[in-house]
PDB file of N, CA and C in Angstrom:
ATOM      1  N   UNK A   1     155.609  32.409 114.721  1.00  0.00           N
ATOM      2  CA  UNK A   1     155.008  33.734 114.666  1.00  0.00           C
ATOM      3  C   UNK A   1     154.119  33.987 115.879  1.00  0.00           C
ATOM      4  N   UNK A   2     153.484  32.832 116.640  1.00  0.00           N
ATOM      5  CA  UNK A   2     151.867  33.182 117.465  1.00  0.00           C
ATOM      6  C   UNK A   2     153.297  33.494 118.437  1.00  0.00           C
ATOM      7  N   UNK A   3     154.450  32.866 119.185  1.00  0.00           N
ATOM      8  CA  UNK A   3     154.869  33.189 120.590  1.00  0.00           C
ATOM      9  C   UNK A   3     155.739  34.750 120.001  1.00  0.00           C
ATOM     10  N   UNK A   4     156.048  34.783 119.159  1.00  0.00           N
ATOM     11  CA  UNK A   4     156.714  36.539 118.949  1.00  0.00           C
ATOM     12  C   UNK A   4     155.388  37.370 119.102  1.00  0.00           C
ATOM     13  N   UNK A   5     154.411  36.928 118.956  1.00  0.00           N
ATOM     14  CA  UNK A   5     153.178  37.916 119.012  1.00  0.00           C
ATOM     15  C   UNK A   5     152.761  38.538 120.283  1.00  0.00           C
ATOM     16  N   UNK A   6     152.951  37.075 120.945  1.00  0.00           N
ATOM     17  CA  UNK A   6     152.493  37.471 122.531  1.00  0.00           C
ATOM     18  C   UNK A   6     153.363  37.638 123.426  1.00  0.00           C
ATOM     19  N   UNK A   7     154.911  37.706 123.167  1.00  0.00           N
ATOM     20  CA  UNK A   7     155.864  37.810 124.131  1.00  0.00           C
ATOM     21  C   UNK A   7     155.992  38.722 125.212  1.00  0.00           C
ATOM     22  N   UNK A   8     155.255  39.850 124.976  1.00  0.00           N
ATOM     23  CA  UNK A   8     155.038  40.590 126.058  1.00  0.00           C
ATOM     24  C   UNK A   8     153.828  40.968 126.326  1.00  0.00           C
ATOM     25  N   UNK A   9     153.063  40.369 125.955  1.00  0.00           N
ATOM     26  CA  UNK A   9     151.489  39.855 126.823  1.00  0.00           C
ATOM     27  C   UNK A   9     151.770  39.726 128.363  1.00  0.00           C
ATOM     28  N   UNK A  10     150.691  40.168 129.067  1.00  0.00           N
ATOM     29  CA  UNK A  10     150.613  40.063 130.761  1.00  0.00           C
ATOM     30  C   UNK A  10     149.483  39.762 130.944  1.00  0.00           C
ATOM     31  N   UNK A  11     148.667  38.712 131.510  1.00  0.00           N
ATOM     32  CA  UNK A  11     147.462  38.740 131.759  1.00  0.00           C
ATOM     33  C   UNK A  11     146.742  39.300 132.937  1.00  0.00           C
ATOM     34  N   UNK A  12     145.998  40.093 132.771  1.00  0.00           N
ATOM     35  CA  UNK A  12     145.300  40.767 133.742  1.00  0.00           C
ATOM     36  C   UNK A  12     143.934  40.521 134.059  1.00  0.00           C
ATOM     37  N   UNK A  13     143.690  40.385 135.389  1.00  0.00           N
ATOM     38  CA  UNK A  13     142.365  40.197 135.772  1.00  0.00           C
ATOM     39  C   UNK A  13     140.970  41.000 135.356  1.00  0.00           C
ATOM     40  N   UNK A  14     140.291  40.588 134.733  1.00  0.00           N
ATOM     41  CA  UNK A  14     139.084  41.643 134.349  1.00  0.00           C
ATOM     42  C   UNK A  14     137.836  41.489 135.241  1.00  0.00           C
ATOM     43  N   UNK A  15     137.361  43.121 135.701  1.00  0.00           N
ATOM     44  CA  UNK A  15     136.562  43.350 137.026  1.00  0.00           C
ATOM     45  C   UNK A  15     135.417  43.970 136.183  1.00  0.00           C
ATOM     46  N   UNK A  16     134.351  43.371 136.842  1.00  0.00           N
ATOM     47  CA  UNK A  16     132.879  43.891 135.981  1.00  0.00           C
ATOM     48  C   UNK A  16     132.554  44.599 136.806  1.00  0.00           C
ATOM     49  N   UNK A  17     132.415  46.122 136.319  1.00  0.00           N
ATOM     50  CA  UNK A  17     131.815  46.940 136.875  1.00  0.00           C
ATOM     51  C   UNK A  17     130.568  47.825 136.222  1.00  0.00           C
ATOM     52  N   UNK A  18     129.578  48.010 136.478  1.00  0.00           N
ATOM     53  CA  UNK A  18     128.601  48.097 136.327  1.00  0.00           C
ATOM     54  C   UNK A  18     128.421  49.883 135.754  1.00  0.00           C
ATOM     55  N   UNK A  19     129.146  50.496 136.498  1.00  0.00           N
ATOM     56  CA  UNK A  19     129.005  51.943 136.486  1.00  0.00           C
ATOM     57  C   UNK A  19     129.944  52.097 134.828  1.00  0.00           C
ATOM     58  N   UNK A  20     130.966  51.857 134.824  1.00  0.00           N
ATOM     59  CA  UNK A  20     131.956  51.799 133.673  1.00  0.00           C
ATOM     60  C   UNK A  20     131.515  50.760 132.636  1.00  0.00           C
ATOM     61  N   UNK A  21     131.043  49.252 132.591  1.00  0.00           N
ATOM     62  CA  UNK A  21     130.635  48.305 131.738  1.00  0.00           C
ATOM     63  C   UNK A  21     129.538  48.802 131.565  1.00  0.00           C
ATOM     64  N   UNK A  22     128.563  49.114 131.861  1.00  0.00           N
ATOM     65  CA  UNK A  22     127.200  49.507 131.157  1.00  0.00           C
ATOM     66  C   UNK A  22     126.174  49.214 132.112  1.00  0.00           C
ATOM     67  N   UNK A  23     125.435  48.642 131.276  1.00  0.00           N
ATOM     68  CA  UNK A  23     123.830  48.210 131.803  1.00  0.00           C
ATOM     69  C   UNK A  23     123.706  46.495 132.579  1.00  0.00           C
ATOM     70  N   UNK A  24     122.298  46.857 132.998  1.00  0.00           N
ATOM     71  CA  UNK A  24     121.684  45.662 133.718  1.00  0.00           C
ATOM     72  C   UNK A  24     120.808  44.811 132.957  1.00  0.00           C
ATOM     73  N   UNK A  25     121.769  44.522 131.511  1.00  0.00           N
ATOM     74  CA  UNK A  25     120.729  43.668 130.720  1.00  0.00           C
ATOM     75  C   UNK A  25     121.088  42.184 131.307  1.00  0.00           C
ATOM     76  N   UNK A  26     122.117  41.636 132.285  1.00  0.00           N
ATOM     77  CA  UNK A  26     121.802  40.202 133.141  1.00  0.00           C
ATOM     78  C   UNK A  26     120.505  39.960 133.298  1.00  0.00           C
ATOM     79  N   UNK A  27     120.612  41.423 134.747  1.00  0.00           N
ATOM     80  CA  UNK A  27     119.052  41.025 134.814  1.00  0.00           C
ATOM     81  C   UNK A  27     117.788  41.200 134.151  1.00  0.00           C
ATOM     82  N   UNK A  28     117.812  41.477 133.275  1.00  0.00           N
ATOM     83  CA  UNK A  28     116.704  41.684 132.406  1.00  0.00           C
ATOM     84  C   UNK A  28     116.291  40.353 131.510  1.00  0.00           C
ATOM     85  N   UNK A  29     117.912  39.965 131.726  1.00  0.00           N
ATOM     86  CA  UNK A  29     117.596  38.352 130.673  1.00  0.00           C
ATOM     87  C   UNK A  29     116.787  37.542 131.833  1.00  0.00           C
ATOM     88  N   UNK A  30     117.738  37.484 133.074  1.00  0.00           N
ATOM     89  CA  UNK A  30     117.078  36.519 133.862  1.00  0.00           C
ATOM     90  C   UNK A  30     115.424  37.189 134.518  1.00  0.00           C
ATOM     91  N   UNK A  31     114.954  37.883 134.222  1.00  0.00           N
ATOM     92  CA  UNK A  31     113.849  38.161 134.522  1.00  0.00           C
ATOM     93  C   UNK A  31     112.740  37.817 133.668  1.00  0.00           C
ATOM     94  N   UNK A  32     113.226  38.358 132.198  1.00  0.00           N
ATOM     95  CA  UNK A  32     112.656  37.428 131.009  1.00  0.00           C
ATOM     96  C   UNK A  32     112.647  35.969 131.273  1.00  0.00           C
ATOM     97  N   UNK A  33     113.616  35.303 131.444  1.00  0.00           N
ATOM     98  CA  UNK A  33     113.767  33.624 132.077  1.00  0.00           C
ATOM     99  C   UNK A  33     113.128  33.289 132.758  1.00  0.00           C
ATOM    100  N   UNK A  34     112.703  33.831 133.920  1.00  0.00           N
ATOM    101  CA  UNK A  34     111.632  33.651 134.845  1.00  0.00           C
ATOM    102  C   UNK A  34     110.526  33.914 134.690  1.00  0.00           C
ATOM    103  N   UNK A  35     110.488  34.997 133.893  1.00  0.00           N
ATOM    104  CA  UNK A  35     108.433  35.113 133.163  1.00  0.00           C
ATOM    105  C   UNK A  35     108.401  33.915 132.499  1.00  0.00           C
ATOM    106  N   UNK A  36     108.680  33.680 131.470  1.00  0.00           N
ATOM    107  CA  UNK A  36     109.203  32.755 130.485  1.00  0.00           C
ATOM    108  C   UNK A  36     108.476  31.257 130.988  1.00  0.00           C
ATOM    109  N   UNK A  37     109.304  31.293 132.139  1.00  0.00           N
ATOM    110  CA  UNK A  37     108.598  29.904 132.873  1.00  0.00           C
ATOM    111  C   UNK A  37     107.605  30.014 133.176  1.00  0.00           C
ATOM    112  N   UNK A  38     107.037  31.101 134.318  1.00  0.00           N
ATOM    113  CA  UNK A  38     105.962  31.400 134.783  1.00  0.00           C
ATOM    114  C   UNK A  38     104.704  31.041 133.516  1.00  0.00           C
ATOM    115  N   UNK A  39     104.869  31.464 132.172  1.00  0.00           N
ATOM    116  CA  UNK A  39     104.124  31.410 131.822  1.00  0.00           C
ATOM    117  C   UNK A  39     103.622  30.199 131.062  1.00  0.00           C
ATOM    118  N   UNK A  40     104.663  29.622 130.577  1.00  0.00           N
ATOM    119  CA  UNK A  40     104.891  28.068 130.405  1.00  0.00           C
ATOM    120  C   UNK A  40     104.423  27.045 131.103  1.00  0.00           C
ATOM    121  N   UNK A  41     104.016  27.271 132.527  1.00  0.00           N
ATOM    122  CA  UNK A  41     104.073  26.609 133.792  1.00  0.00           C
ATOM    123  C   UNK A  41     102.542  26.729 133.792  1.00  0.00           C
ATOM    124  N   UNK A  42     102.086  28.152 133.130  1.00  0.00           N
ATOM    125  CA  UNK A  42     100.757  28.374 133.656  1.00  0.00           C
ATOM    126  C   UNK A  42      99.520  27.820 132.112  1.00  0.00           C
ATOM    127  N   UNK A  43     100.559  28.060 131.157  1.00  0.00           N
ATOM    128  CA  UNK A  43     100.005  27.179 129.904  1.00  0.00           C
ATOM    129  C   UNK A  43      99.762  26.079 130.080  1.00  0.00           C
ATOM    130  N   UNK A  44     100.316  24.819 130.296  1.00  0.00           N
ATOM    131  CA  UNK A  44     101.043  23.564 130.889  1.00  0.00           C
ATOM    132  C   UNK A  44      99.452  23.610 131.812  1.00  0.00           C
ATOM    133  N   UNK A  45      99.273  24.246 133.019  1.00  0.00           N
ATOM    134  CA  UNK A  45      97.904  23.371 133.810  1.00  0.00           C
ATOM    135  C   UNK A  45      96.820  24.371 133.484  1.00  0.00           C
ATOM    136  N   UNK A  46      96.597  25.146 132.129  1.00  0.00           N
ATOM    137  CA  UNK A  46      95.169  25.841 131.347  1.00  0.00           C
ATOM    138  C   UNK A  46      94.979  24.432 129.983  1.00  0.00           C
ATOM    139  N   UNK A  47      96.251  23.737 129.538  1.00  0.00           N
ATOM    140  CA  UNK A  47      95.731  22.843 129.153  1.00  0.00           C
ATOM    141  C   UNK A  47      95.358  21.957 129.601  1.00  0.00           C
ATOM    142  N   UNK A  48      95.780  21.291 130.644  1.00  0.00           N
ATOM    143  CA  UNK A  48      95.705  20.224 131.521  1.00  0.00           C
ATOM    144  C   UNK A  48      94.519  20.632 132.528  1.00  0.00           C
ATOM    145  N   UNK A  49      93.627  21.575 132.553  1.00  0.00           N
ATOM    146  CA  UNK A  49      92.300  21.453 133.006  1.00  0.00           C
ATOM    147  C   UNK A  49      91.210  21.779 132.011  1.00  0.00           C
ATOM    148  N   UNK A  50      91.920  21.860 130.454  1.00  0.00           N
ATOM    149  CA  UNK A  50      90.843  22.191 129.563  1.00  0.00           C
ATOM    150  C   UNK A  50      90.771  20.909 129.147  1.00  0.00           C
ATOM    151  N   UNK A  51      91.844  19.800 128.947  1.00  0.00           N
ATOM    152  CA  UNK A  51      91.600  18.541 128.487  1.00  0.00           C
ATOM    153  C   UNK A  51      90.837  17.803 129.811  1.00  0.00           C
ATOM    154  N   UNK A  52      91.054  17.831 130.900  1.00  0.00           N
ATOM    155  CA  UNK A  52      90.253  17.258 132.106  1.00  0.00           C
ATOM    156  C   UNK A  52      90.896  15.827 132.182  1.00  0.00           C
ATOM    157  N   UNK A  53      89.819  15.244 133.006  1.00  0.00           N
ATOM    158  CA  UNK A  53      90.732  13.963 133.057  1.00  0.00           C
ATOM    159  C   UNK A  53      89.890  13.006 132.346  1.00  0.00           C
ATOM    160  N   UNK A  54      90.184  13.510 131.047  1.00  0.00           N
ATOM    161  CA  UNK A  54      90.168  12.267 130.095  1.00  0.00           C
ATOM    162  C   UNK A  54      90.970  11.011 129.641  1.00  0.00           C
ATOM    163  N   UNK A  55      90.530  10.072 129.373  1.00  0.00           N
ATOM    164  CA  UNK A  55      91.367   8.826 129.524  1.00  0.00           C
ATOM    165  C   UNK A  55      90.850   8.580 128.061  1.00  0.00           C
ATOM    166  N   UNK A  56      92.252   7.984 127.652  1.00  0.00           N
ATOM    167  CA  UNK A  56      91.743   7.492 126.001  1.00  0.00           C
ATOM    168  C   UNK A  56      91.924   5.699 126.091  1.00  0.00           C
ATOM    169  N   UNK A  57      91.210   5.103 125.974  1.00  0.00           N
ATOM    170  CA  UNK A  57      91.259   3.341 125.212  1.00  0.00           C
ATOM    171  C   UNK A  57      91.441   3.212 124.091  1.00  0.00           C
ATOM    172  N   UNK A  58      92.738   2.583 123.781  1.00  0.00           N
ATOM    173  CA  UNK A  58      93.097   2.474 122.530  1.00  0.00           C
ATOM    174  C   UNK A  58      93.469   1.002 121.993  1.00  0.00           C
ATOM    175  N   UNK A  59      92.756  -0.081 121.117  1.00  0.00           N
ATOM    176  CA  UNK A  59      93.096  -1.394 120.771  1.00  0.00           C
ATOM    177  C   UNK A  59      94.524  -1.430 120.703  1.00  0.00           C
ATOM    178  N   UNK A  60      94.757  -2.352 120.852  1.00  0.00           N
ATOM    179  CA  UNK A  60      96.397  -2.896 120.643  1.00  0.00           C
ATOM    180  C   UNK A  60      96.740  -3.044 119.497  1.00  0.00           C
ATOM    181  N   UNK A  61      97.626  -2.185 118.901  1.00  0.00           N
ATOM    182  CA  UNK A  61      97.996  -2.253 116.971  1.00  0.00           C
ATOM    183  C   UNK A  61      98.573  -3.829 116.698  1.00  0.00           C
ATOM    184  N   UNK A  62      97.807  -3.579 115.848  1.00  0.00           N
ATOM    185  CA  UNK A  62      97.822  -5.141 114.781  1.00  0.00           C
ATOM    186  C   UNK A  62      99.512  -5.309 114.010  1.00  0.00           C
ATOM    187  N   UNK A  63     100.061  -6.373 114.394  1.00  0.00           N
ATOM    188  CA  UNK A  63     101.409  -6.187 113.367  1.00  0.00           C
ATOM    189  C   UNK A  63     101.063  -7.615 112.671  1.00  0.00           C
ATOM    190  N   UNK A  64     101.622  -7.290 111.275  1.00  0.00           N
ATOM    191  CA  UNK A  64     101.586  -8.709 110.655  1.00  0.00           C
ATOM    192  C   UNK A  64     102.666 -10.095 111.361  1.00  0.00           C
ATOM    193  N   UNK A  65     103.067  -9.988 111.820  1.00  0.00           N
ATOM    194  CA  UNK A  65     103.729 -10.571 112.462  1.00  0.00           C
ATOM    195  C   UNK A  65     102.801 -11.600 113.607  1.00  0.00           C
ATOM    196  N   UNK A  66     102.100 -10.702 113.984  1.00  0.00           N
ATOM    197  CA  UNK A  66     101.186 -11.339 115.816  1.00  0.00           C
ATOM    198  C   UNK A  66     100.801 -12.548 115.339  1.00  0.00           C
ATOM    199  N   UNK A  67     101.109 -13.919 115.970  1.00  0.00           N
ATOM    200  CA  UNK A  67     100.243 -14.847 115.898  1.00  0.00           C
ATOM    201  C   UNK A  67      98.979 -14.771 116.387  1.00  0.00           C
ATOM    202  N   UNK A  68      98.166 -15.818 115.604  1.00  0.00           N
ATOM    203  CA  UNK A  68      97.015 -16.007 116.015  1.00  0.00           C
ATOM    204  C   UNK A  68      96.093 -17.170 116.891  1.00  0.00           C
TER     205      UNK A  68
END
């Protein structure tokens, strides 16, 4: 049944055109994408100068196992 379906199928090249396809929501995604980071990027070193350069010391966890 699927090759009687398509027997006279032709494949044709499909051309994106902008004026006839529509809108410029590409770029709108990739512009969103790029704020996106920007702001991620700028979260990322507002925490990393609100924590400062703190250093934590932490004992070495105990396993029942560790000889003594």
């Amino acid at each position: 049944m699927g090759k009687e379906l398509f027997k006279d199928y032709v494949p044709q090249m499909l051309v994106y055109d902008a004026a006839v396809d529509g809108s410029d929501e590409h770029k709108i995604r990739d512009e969103h994408l790029s704020t996106k980071e920007n702001l991620l990027e700028k979260i990322r070193k507002a925490k990393a100068a609100a924590k400062g350069n703190q250093t934590v010391f932490r004992q070495n966890i105990r396993t029942e196992n560790e000889e003594k």
